[in-house]
C-alpha atoms as a PDB file:
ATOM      1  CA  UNK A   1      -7.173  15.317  23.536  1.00  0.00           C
ATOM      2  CA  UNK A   2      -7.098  15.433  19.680  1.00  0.00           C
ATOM      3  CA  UNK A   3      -3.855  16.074  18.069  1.00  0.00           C
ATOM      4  CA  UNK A   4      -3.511  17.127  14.476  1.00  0.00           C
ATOM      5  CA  UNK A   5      -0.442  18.086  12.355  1.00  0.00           C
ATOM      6  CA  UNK A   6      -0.452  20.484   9.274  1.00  0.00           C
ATOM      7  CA  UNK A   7       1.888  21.640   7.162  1.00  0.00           C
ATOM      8  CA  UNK A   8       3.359  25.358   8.090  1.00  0.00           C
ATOM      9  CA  UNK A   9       1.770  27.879   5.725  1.00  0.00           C
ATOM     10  CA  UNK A  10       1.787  31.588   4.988  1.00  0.00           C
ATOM     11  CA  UNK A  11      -0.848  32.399   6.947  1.00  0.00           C
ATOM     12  CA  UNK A  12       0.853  30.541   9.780  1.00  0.00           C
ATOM     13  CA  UNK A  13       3.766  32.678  10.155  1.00  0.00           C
ATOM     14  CA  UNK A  14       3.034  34.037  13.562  1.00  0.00           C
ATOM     15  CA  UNK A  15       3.816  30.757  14.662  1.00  0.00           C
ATOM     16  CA  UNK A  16       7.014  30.433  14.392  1.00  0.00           C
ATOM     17  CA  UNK A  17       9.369  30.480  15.654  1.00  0.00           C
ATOM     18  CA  UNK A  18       8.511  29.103  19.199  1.00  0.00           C
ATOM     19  CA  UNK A  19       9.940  29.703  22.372  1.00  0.00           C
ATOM     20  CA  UNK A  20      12.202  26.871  23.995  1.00  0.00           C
ATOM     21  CA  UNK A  21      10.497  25.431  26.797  1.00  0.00           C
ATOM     22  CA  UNK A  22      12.824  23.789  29.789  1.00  0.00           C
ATOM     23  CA  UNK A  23      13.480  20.062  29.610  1.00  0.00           C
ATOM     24  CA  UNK A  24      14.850  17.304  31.576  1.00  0.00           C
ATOM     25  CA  UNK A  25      18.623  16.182  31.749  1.00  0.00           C
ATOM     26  CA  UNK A  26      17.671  12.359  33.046  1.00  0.00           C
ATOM     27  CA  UNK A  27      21.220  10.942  32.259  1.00  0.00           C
ATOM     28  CA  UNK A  28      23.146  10.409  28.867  1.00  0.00           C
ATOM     29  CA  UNK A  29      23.435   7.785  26.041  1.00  0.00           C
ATOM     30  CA  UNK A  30      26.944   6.831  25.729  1.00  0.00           C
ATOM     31  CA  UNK A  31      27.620   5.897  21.975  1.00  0.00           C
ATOM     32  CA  UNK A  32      30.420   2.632  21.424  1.00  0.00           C
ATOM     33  CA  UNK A  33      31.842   2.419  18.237  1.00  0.00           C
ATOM     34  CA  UNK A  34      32.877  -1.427  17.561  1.00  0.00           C
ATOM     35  CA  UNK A  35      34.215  -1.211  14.382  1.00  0.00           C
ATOM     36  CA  UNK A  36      31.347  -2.225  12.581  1.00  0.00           C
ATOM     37  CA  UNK A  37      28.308  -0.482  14.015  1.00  0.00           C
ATOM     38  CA  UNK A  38      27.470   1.834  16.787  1.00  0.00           C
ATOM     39  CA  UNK A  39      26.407   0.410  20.501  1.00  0.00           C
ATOM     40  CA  UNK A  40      25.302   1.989  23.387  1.00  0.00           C
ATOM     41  CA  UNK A  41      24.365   1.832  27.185  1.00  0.00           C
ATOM     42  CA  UNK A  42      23.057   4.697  29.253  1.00  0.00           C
ATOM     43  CA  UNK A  43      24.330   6.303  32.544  1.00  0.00           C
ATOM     44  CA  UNK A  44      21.385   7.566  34.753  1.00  0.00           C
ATOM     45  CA  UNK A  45      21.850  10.659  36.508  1.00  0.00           C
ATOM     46  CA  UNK A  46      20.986  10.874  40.438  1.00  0.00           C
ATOM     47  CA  UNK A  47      18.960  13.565  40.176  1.00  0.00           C
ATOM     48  CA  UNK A  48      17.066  15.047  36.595  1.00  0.00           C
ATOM     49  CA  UNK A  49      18.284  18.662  35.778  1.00  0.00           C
ATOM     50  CA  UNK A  50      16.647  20.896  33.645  1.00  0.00           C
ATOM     51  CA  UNK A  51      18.148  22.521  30.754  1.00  0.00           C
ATOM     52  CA  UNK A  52      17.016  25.325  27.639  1.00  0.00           C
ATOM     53  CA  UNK A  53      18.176  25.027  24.464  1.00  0.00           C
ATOM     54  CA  UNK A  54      18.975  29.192  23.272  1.00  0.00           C
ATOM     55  CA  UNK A  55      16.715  30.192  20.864  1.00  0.00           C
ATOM     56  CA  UNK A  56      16.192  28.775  17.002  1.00  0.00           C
ATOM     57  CA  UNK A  57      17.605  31.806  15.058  1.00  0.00           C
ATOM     58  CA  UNK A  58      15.787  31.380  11.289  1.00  0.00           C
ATOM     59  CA  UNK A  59      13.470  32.626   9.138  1.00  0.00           C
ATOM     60  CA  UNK A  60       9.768  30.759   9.369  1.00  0.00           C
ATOM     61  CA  UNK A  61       9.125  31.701   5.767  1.00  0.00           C
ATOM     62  CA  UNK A  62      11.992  29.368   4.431  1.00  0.00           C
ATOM     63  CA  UNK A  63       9.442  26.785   4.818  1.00  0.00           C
ATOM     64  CA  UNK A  64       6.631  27.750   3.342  1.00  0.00           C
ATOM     65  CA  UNK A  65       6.044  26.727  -0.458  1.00  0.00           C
ATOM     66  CA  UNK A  66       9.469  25.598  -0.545  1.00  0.00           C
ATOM     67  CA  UNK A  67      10.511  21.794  -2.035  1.00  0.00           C
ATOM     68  CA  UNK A  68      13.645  21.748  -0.448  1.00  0.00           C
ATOM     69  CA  UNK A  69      12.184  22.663   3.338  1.00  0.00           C
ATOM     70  CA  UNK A  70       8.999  21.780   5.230  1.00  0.00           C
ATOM     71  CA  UNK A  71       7.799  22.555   8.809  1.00  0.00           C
ATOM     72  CA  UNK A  72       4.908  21.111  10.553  1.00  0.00           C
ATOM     73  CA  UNK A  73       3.372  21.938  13.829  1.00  0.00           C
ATOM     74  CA  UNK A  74       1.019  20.495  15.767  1.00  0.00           C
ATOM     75  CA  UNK A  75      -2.159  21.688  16.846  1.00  0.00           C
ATOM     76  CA  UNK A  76      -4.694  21.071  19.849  1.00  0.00           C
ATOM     77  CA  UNK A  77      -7.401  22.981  18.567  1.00  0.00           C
ATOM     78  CA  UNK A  78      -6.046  26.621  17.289  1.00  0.00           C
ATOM     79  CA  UNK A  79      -3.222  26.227  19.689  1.00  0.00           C
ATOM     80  CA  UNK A  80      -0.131  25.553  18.673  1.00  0.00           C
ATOM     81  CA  UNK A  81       1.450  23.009  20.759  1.00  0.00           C
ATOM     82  CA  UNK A  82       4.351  21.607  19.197  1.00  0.00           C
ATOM     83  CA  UNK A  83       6.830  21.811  16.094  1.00  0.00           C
ATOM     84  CA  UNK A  84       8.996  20.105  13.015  1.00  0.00           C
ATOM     85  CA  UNK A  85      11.717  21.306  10.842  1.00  0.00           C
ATOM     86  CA  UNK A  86      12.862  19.419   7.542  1.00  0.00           C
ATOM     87  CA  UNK A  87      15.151  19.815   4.999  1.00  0.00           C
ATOM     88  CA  UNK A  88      16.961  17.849   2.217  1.00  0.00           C
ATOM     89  CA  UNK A  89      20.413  17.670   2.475  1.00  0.00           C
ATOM     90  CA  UNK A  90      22.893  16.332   0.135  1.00  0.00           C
ATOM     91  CA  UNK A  91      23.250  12.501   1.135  1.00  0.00           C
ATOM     92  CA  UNK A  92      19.689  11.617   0.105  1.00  0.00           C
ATOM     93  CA  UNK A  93      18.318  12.553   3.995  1.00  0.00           C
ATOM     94  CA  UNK A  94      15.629  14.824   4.637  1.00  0.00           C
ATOM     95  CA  UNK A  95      17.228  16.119   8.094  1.00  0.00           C
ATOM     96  CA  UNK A  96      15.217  17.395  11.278  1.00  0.00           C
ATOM     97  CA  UNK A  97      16.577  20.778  11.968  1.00  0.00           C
ATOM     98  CA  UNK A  98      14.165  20.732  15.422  1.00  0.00           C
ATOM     99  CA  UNK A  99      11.648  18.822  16.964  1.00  0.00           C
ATOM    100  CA  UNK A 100       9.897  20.521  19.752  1.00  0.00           C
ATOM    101  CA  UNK A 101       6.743  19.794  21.940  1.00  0.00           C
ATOM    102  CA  UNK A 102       5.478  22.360  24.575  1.00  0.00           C
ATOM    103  CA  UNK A 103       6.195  20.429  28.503  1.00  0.00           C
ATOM    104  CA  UNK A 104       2.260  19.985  29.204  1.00  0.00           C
ATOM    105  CA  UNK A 105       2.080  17.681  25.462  1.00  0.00           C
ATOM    106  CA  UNK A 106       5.163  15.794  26.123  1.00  0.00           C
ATOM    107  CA  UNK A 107       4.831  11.767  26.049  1.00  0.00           C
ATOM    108  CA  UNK A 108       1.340  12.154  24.677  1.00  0.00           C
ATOM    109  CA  UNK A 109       1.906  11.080  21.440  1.00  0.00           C
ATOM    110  CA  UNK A 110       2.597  14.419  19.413  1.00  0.00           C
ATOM    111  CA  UNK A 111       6.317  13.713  18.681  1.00  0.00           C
ATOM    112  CA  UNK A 112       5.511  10.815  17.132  1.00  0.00           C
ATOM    113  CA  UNK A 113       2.805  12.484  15.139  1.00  0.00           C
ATOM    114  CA  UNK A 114       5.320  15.254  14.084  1.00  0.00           C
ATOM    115  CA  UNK A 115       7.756  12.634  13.064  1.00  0.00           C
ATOM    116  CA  UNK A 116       5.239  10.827  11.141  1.00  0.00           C
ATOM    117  CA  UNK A 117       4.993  14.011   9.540  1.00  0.00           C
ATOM    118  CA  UNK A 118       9.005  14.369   8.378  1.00  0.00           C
ATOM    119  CA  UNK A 119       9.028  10.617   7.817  1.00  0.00           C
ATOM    120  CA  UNK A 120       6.153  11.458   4.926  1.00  0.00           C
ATOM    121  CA  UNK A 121       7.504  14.491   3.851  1.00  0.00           C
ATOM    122  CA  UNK A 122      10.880  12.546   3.066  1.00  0.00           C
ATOM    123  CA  UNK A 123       8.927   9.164   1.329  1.00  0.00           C
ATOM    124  CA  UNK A 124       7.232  11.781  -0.629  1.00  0.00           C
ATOM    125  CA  UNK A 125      10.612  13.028  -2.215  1.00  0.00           C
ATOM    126  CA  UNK A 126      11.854   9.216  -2.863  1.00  0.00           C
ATOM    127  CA  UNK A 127      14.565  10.254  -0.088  1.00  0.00           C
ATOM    128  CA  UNK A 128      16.404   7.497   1.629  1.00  0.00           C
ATOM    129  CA  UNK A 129      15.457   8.391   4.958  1.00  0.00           C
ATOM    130  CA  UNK A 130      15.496  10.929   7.965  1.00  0.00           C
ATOM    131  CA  UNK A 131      18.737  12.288   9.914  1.00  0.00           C
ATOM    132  CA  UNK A 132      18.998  13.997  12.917  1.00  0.00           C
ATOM    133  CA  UNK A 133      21.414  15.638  15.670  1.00  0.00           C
ATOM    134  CA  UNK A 134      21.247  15.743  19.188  1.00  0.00           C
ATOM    135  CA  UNK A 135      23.197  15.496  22.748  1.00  0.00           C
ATOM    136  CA  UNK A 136      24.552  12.230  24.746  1.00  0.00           C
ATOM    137  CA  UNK A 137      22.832  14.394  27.836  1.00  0.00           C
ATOM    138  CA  UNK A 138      19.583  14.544  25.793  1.00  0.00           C
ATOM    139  CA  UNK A 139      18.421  10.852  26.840  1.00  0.00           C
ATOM    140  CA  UNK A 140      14.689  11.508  26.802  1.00  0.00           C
ATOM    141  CA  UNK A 141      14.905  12.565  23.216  1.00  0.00           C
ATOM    142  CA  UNK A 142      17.668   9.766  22.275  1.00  0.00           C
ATOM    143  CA  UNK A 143      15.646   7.405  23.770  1.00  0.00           C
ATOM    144  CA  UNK A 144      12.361   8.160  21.770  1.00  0.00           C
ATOM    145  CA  UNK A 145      14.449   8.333  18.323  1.00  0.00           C
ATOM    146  CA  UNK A 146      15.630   4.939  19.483  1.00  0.00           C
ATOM    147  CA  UNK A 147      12.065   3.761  19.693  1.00  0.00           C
ATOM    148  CA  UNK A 148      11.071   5.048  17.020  1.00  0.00           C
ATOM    149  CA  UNK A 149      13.137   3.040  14.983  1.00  0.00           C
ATOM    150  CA  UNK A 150      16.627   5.587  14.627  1.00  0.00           C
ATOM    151  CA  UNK A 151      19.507   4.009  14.465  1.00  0.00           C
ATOM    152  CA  UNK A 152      22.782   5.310  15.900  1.00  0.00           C
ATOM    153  CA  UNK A 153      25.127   6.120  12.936  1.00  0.00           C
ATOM    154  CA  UNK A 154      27.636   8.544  14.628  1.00  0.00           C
ATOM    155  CA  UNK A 155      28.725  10.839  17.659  1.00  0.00           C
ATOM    156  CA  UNK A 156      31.352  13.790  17.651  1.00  0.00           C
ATOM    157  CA  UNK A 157      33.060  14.744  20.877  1.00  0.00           C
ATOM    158  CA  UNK A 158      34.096  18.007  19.287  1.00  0.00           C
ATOM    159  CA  UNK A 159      31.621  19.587  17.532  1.00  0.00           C
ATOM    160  CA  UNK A 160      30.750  21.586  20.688  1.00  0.00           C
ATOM    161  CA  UNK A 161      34.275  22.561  21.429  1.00  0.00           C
ATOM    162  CA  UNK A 162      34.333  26.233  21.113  1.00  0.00           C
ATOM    163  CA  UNK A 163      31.700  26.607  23.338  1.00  0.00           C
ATOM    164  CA  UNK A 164      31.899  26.674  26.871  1.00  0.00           C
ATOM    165  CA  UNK A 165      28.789  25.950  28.426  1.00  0.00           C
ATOM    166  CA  UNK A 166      28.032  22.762  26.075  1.00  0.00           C
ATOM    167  CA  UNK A 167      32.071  21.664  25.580  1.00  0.00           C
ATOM    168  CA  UNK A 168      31.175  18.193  27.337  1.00  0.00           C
ATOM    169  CA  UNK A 169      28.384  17.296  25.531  1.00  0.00           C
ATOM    170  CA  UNK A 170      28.884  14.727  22.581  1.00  0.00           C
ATOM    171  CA  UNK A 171      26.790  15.178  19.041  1.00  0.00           C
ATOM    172  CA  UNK A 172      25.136  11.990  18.554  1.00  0.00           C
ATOM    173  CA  UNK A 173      23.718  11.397  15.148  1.00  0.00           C
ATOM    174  CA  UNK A 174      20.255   9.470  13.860  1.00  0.00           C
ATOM    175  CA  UNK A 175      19.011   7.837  11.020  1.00  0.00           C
ATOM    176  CA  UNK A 176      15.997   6.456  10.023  1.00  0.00           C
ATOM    177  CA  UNK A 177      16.878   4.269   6.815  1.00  0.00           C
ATOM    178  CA  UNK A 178      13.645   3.514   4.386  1.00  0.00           C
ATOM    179  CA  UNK A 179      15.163   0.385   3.058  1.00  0.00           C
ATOM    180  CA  UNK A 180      15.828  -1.202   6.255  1.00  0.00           C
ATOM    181  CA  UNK A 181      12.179  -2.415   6.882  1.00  0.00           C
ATOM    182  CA  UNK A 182      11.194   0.798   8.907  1.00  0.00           C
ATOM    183  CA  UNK A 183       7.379   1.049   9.214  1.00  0.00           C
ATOM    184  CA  UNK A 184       7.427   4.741  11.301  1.00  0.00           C
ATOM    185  CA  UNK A 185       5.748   5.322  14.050  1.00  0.00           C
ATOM    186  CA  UNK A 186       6.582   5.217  17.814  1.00  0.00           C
ATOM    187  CA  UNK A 187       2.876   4.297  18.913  1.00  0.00           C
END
């Protein structure tokens, strides 16, 4: 199969945004702090569990034409089969709001090809690098940042608090640092 990933235009807006698809709950990262840097060791679950994320709540046509904001999906054929949301934030990051890839693309290559795509958009703007947020309970997705060539840079057991159904999980957060040698690229 032939990937491709283009930039999110006007004419693209019926595209967005996409419906979560089920993933798999594998087992968590747990984050270490040593006073220095941030460690961590995983904790496999017996069983995988599946788990949806509720539904993005935005407006596709921040992204288009916009300097601040980008989105890229990618494409197998005319079918839209997976998608990326950047913007620049304050500290010099451009951060991934979402990464998503439909279950029959997964760990073919196209999240790598959409991060390639936020990685650019970000060298493009002389940013320092890319940032991102996700779950200890995510461990697929940790694990591919971490392969990618993320770092670990922080984790907050509280962020989740006031909700009920996610009060356990811990916000672990990602960066991918351009002066720290990082070629991109998970292939």
């Amino acid at each position: 199969m032939q990937y491709r990933v283009v930039r999110f235009e006007r004419a693209m807006l019926p595209l967005l945004p996409r419906a979560q698809q089920p993933f798999a709950l594998i087992g968590r990262l747990i984050p270490r702090f040593d006073g220095r840097e941030w460690r961590h060791s995983e904790e496999l679950l017996g069983a995988p569990q599946a788990k949806t994320y509720a539904e993005d709540v935005y407006d596709p046509g921040e992204y288009v034409e916009n300097p601040g904001k980008a989105a890229f999906l990618a494409m197998l054929d005319d079918t839209c089969v997976g998608s990326i949301r950047v913007h620049k934030r304050w500290n010099g990051f451009a951060h991934v709001e979402d990464i998503e890839v439909d279950a029959a693309h997964r760990n073919r290559g196209v999240g790598g090809l959409l991060m390639d795509a936020a990685v650019n958009w970000a060298r493009e703007r002389g940013l320092r690098g890319v940032s991102l947020e996700t779950q200890d309970n995510n461990l697929a997705a940790c694990r591919f940042y971490l392969k990618y060539g993320f770092r670990l840079g922080g984790a907050d057991c509280l962020v989740y608090d006031a909700f009920e159904a996610v009060r356990n999980e811990i916000a672990l957060y990602f960066y991918y640092v351009f002066d720290e040698g990082n070629a991109g690229g998970e292939r």
